[in-house]
N, C-alpha and C. Protein backbone atom coordinates (compact mmCIF):
# COMPACT_ATOMS: atom_id res chain seq x y z
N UNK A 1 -29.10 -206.68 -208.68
CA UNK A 1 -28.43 -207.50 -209.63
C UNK A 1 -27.30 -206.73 -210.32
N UNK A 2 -27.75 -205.21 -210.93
CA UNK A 2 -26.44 -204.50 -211.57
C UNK A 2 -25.48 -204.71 -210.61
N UNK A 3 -25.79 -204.30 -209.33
CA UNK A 3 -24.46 -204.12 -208.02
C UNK A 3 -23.47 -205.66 -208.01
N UNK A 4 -24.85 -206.36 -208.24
CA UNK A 4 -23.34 -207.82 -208.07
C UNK A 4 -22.60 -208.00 -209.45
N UNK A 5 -23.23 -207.73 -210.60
CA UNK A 5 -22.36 -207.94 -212.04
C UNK A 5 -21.36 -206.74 -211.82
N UNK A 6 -21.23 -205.77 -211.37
CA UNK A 6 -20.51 -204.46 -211.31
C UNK A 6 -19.24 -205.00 -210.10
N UNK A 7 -19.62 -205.98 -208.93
CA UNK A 7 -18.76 -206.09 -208.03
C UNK A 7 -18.06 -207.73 -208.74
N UNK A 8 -18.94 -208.59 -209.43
CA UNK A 8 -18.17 -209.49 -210.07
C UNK A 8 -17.02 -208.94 -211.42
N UNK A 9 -17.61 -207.93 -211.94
CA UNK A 9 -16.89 -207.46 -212.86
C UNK A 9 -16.06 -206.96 -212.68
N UNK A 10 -15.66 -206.45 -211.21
CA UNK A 10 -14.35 -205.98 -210.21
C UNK A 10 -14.00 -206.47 -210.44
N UNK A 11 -14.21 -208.17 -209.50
CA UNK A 11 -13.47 -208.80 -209.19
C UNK A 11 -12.31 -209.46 -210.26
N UNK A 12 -13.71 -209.61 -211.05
CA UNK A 12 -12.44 -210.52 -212.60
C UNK A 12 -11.48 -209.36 -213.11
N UNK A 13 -11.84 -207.97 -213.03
CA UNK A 13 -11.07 -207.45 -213.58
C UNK A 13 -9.53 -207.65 -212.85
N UNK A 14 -9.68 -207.23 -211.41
CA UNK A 14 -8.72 -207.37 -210.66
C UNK A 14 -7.93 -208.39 -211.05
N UNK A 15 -8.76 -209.46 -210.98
CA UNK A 15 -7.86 -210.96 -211.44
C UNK A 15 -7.01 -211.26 -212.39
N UNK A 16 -7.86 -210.23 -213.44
CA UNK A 16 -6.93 -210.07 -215.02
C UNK A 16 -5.64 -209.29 -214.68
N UNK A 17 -5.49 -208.30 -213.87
CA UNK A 17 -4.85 -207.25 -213.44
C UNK A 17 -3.80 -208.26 -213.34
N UNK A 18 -3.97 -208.85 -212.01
CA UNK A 18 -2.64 -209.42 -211.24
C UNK A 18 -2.45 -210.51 -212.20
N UNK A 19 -3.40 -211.08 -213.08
CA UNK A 19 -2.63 -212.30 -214.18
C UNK A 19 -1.56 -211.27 -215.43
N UNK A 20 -1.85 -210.19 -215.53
CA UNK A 20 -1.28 -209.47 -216.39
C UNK A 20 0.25 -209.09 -215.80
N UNK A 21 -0.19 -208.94 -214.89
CA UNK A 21 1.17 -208.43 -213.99
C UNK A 21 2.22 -209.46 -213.80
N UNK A 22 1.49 -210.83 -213.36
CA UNK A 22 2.14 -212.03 -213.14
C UNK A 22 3.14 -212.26 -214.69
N UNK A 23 2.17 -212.11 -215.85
CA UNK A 23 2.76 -212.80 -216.47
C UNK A 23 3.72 -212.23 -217.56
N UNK A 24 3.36 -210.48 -216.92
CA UNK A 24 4.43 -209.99 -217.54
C UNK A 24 5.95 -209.84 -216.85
N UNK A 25 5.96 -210.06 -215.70
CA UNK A 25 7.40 -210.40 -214.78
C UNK A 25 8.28 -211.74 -215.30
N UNK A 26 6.92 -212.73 -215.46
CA UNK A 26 7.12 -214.19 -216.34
C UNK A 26 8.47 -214.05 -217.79
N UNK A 27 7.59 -213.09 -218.80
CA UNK A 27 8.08 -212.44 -219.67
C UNK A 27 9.50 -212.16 -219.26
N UNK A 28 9.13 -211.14 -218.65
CA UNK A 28 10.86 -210.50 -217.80
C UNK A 28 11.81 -211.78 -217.37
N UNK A 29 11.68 -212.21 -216.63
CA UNK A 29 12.61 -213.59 -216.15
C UNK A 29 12.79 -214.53 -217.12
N UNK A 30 12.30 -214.37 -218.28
CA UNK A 30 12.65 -216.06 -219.44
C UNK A 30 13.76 -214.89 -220.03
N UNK A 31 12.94 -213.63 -220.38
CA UNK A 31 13.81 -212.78 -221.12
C UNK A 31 15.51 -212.61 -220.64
N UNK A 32 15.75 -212.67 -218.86
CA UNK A 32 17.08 -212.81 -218.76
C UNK A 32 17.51 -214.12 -218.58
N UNK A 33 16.86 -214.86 -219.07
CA UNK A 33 17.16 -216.69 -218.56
C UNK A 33 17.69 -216.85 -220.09
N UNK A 34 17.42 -216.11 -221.01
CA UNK A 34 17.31 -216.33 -222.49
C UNK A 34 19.04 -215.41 -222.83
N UNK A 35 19.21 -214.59 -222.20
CA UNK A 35 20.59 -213.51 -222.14
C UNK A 35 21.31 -214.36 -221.68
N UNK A 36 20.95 -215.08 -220.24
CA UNK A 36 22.11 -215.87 -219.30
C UNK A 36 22.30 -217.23 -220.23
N UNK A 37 21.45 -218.16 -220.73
CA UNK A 37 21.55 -218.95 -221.53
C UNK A 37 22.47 -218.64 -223.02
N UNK A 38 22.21 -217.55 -223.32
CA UNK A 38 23.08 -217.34 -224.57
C UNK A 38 24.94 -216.81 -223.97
N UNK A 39 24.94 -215.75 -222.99
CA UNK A 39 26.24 -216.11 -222.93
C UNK A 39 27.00 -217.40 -222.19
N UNK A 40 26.14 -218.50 -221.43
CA UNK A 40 27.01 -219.44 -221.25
C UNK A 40 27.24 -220.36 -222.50
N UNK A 41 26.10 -220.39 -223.47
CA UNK A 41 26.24 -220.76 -224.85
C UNK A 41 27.82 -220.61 -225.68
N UNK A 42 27.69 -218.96 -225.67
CA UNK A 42 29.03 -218.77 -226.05
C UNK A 42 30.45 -219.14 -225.33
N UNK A 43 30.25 -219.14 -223.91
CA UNK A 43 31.11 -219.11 -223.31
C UNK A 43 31.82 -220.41 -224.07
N UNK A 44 30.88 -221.22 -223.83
CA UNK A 44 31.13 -223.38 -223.93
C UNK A 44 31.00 -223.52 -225.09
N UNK A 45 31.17 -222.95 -226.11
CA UNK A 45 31.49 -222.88 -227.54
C UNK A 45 32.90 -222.22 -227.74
N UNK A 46 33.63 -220.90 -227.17
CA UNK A 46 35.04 -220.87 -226.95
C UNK A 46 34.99 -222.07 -226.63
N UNK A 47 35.25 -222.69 -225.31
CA UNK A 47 35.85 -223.54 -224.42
C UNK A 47 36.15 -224.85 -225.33
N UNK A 48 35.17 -225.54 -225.87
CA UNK A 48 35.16 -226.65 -227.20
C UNK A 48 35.81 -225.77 -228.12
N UNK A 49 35.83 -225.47 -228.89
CA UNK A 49 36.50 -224.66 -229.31
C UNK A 49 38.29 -224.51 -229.28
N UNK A 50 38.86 -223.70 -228.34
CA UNK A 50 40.07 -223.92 -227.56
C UNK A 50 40.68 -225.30 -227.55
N UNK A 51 39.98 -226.23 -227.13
CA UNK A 51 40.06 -227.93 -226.97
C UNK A 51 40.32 -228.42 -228.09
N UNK A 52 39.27 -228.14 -229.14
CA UNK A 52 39.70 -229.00 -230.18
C UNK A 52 41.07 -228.16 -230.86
N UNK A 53 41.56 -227.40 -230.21
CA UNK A 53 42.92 -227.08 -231.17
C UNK A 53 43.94 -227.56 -230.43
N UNK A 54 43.97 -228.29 -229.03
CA UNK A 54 44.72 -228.67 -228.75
C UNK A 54 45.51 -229.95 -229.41
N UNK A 55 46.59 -229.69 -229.39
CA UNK A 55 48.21 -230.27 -230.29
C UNK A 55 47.87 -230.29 -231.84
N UNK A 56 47.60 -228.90 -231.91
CA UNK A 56 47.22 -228.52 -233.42
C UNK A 56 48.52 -227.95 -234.19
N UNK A 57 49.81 -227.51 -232.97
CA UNK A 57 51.01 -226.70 -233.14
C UNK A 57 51.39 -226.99 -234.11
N UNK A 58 52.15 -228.59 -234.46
CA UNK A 58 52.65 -229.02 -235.85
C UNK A 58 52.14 -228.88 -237.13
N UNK A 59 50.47 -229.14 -236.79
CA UNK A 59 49.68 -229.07 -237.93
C UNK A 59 49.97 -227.52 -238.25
N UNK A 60 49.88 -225.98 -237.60
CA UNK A 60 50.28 -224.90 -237.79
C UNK A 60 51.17 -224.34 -238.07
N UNK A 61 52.71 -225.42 -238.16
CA UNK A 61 54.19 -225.08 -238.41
C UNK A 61 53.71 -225.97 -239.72
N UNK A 62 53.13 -226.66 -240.37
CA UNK A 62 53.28 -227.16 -241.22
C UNK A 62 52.22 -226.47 -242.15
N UNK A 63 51.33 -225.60 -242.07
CA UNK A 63 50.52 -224.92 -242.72
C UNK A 63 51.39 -223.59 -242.89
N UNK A 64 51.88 -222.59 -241.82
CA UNK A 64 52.63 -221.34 -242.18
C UNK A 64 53.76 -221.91 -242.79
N UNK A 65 54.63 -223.13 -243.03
CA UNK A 65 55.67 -223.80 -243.39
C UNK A 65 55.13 -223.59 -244.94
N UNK A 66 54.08 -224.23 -245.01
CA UNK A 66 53.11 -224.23 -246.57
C UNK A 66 53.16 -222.83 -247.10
N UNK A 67 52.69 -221.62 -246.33
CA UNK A 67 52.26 -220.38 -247.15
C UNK A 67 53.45 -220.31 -247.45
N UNK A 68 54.42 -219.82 -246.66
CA UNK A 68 55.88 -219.37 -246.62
C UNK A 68 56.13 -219.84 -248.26
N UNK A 69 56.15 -221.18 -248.44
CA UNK A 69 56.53 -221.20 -249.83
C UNK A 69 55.38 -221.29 -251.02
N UNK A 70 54.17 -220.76 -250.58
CA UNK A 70 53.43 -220.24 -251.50
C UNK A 70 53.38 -219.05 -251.77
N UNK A 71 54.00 -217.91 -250.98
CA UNK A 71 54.39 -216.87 -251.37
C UNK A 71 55.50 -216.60 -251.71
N UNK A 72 55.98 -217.72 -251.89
CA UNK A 72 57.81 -217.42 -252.77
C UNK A 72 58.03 -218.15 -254.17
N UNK A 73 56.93 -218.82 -254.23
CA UNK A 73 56.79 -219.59 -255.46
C UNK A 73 56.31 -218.60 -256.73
N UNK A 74 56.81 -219.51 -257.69
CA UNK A 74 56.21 -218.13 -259.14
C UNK A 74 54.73 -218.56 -259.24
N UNK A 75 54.92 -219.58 -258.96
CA UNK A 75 52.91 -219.44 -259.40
C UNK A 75 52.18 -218.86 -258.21
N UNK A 76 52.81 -218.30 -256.82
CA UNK A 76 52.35 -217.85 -255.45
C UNK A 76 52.23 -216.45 -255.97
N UNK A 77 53.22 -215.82 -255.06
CA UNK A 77 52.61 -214.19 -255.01
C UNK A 77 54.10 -213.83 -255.40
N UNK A 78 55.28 -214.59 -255.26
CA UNK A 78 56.77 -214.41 -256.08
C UNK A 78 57.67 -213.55 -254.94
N UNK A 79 56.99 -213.59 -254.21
CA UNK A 79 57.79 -212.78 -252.53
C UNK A 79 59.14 -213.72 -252.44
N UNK A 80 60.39 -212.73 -252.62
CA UNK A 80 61.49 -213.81 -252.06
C UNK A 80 61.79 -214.09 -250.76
N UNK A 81 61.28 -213.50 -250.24
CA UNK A 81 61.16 -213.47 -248.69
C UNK A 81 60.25 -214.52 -248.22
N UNK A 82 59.39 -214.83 -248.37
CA UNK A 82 58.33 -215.65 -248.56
C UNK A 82 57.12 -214.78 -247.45
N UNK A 83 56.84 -215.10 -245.97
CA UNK A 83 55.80 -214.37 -245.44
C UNK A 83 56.34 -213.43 -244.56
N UNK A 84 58.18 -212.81 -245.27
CA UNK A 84 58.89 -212.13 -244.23
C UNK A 84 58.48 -210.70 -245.46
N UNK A 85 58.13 -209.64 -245.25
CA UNK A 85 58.01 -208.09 -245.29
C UNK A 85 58.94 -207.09 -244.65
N UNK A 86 59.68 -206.59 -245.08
CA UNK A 86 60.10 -205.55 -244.67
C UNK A 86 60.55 -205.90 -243.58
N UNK A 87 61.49 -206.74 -243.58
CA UNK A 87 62.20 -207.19 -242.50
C UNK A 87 61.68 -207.95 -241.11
N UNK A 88 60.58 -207.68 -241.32
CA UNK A 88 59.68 -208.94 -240.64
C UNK A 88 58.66 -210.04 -241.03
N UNK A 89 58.16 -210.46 -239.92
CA UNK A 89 56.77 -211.26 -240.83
C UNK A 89 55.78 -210.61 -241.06
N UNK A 90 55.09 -211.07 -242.17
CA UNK A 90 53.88 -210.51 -242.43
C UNK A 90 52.71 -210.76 -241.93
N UNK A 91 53.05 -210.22 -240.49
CA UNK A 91 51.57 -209.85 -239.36
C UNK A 91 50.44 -210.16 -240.04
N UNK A 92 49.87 -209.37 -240.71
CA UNK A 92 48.69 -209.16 -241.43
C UNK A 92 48.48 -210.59 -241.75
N UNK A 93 48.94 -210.73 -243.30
CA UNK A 93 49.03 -211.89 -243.89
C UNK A 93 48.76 -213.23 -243.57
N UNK A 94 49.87 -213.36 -242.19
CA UNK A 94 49.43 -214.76 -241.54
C UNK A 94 48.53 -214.66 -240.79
N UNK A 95 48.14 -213.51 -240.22
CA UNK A 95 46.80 -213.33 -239.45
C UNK A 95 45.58 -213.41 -239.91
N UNK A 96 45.71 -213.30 -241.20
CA UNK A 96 44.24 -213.38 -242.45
C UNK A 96 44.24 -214.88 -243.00
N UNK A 97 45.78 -215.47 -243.17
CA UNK A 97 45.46 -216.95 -243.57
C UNK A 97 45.06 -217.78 -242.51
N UNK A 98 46.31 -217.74 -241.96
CA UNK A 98 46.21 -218.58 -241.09
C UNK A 98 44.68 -218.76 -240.05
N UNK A 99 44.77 -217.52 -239.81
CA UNK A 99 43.19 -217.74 -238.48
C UNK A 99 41.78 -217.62 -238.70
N UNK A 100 42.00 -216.85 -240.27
CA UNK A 100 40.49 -216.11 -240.63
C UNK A 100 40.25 -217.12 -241.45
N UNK A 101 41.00 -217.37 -242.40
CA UNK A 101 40.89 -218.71 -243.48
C UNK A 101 40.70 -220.39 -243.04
N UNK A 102 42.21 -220.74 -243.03
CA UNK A 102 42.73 -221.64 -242.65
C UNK A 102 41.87 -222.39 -241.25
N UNK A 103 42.32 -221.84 -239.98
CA UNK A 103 41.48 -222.21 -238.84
C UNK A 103 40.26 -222.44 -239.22
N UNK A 104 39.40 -221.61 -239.73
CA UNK A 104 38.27 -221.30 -239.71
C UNK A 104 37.79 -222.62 -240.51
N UNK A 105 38.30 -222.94 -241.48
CA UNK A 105 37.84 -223.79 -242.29
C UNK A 105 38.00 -225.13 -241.57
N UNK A 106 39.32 -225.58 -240.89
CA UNK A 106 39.20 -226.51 -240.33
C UNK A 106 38.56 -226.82 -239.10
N UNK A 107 37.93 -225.82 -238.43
CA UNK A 107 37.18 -225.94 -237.31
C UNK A 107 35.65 -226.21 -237.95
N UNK A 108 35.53 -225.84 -239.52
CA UNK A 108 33.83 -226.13 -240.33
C UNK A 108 34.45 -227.45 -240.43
N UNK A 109 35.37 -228.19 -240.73
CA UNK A 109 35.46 -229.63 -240.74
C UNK A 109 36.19 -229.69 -241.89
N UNK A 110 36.77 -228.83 -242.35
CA UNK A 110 37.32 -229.11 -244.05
C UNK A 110 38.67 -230.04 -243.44
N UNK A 111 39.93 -230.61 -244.47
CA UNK A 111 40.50 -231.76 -244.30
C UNK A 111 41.91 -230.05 -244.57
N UNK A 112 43.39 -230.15 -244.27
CA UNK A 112 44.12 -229.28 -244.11
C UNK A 112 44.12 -229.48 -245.53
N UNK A 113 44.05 -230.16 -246.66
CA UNK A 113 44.40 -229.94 -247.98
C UNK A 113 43.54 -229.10 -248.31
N UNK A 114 42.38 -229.44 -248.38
CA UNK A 114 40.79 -228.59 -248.60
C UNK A 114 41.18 -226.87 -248.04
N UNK A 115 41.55 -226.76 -247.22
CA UNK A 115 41.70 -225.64 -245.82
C UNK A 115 42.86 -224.64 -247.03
N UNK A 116 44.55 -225.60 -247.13
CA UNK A 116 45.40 -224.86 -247.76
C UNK A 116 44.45 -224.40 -249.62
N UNK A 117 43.92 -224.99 -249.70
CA UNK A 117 43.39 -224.73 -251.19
C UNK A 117 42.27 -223.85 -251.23
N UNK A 118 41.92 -223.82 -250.22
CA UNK A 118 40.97 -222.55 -249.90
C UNK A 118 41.70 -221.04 -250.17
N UNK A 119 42.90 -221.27 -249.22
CA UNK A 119 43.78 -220.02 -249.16
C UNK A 119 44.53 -220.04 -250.32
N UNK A 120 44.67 -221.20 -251.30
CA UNK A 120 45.19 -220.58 -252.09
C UNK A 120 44.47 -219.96 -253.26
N UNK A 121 43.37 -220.66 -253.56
CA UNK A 121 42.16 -220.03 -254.39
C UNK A 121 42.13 -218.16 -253.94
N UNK A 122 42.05 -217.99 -252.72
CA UNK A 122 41.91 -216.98 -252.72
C UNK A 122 43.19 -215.98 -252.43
N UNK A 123 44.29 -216.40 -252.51
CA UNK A 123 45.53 -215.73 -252.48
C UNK A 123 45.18 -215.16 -254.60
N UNK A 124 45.09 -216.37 -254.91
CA UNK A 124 45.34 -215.96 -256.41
C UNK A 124 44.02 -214.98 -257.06
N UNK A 125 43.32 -214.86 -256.14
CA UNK A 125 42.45 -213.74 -256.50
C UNK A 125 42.26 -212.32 -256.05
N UNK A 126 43.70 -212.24 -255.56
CA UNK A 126 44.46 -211.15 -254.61
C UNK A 126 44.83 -210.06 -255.90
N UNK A 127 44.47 -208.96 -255.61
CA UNK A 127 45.32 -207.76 -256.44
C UNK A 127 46.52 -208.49 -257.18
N UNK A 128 47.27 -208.75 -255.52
CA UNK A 128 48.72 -208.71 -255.95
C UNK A 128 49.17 -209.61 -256.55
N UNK A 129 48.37 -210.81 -256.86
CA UNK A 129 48.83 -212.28 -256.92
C UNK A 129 48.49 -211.47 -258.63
N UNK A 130 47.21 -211.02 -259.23
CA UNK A 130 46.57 -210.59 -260.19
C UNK A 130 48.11 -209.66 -260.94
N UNK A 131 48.39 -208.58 -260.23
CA UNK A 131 49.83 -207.71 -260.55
C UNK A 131 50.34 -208.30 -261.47
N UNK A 132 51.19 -209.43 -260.12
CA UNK A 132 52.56 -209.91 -260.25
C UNK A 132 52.39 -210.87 -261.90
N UNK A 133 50.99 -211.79 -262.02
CA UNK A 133 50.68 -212.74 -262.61
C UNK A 133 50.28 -212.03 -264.31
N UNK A 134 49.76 -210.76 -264.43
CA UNK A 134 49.42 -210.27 -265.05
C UNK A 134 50.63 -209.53 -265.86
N UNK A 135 51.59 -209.01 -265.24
CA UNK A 135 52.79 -208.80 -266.23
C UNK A 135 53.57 -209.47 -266.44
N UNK A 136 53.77 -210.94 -266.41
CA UNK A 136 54.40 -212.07 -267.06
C UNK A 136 53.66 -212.77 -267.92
N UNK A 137 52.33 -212.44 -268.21
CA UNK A 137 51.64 -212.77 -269.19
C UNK A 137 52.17 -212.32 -270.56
């Protein structure tokens, strides 16, 4: 009787063995199904993404059209240049409103008024906006 509980107790062990084995490969394969799933995720989130900005151009000549004279205005940042620096544009600047701000907000769904008032809330909480605003006080 010990000999057959000792050769059944093989056996199940074995069984556990190869279920352990099975189901840790299991593990392994969701784990890259779960990697491959997340970058086509991202991929098709660019892609929508990209799409919905299509014939957004005007709406974007009419938003940098906007800063331009919010940074030349006295209640703006008082730049006579408006988003031109040192003889060019201000790279930076429109690269922080326009795409980090602006875009961003209208791709969360905000309306372009909501979007420009965003950037301007936070233009006026700028050092420089603070500077300029602070010695005409």
């Amino acid at each position: 009787m010990r000999v057959m509980l000792t050769k059944a107790l093989a056996v199940v062990t074995a069984l556990l063995a190869v279920l352990v084995i099975h189901q840790y490969n299991q593990i392994g394969d969701l784990r890259a199904q779960v990697i491959d799933t997340e970058k086509r995720a991202v991929a098709q989130a660019r892609s929508i993404t990209a799409d919905s900005m299509d014939g957004t151009d005007a709406e974007i000549v009419r938003t940098t059209s906007w800063l331009n004279q919010l940074y030349k205005a006295a209640d703006g940042l008082q730049r006579p240049d408006g988003v031109w620096k040192d003889g060019q544009p201000d790279y930076e600047g429109l690269g922080h409103w326009v795409f980090d701000v602006y875009l961003r907000d209208r791709l969360r769904g905000k309306t372009e008024d909501e979007a420009r008032k965003d950037i301007e809330d936070q233009i006026k909480g700028s050092d420089e906006w603070r500077t300029k605003h602070r010695a005409k006080s």
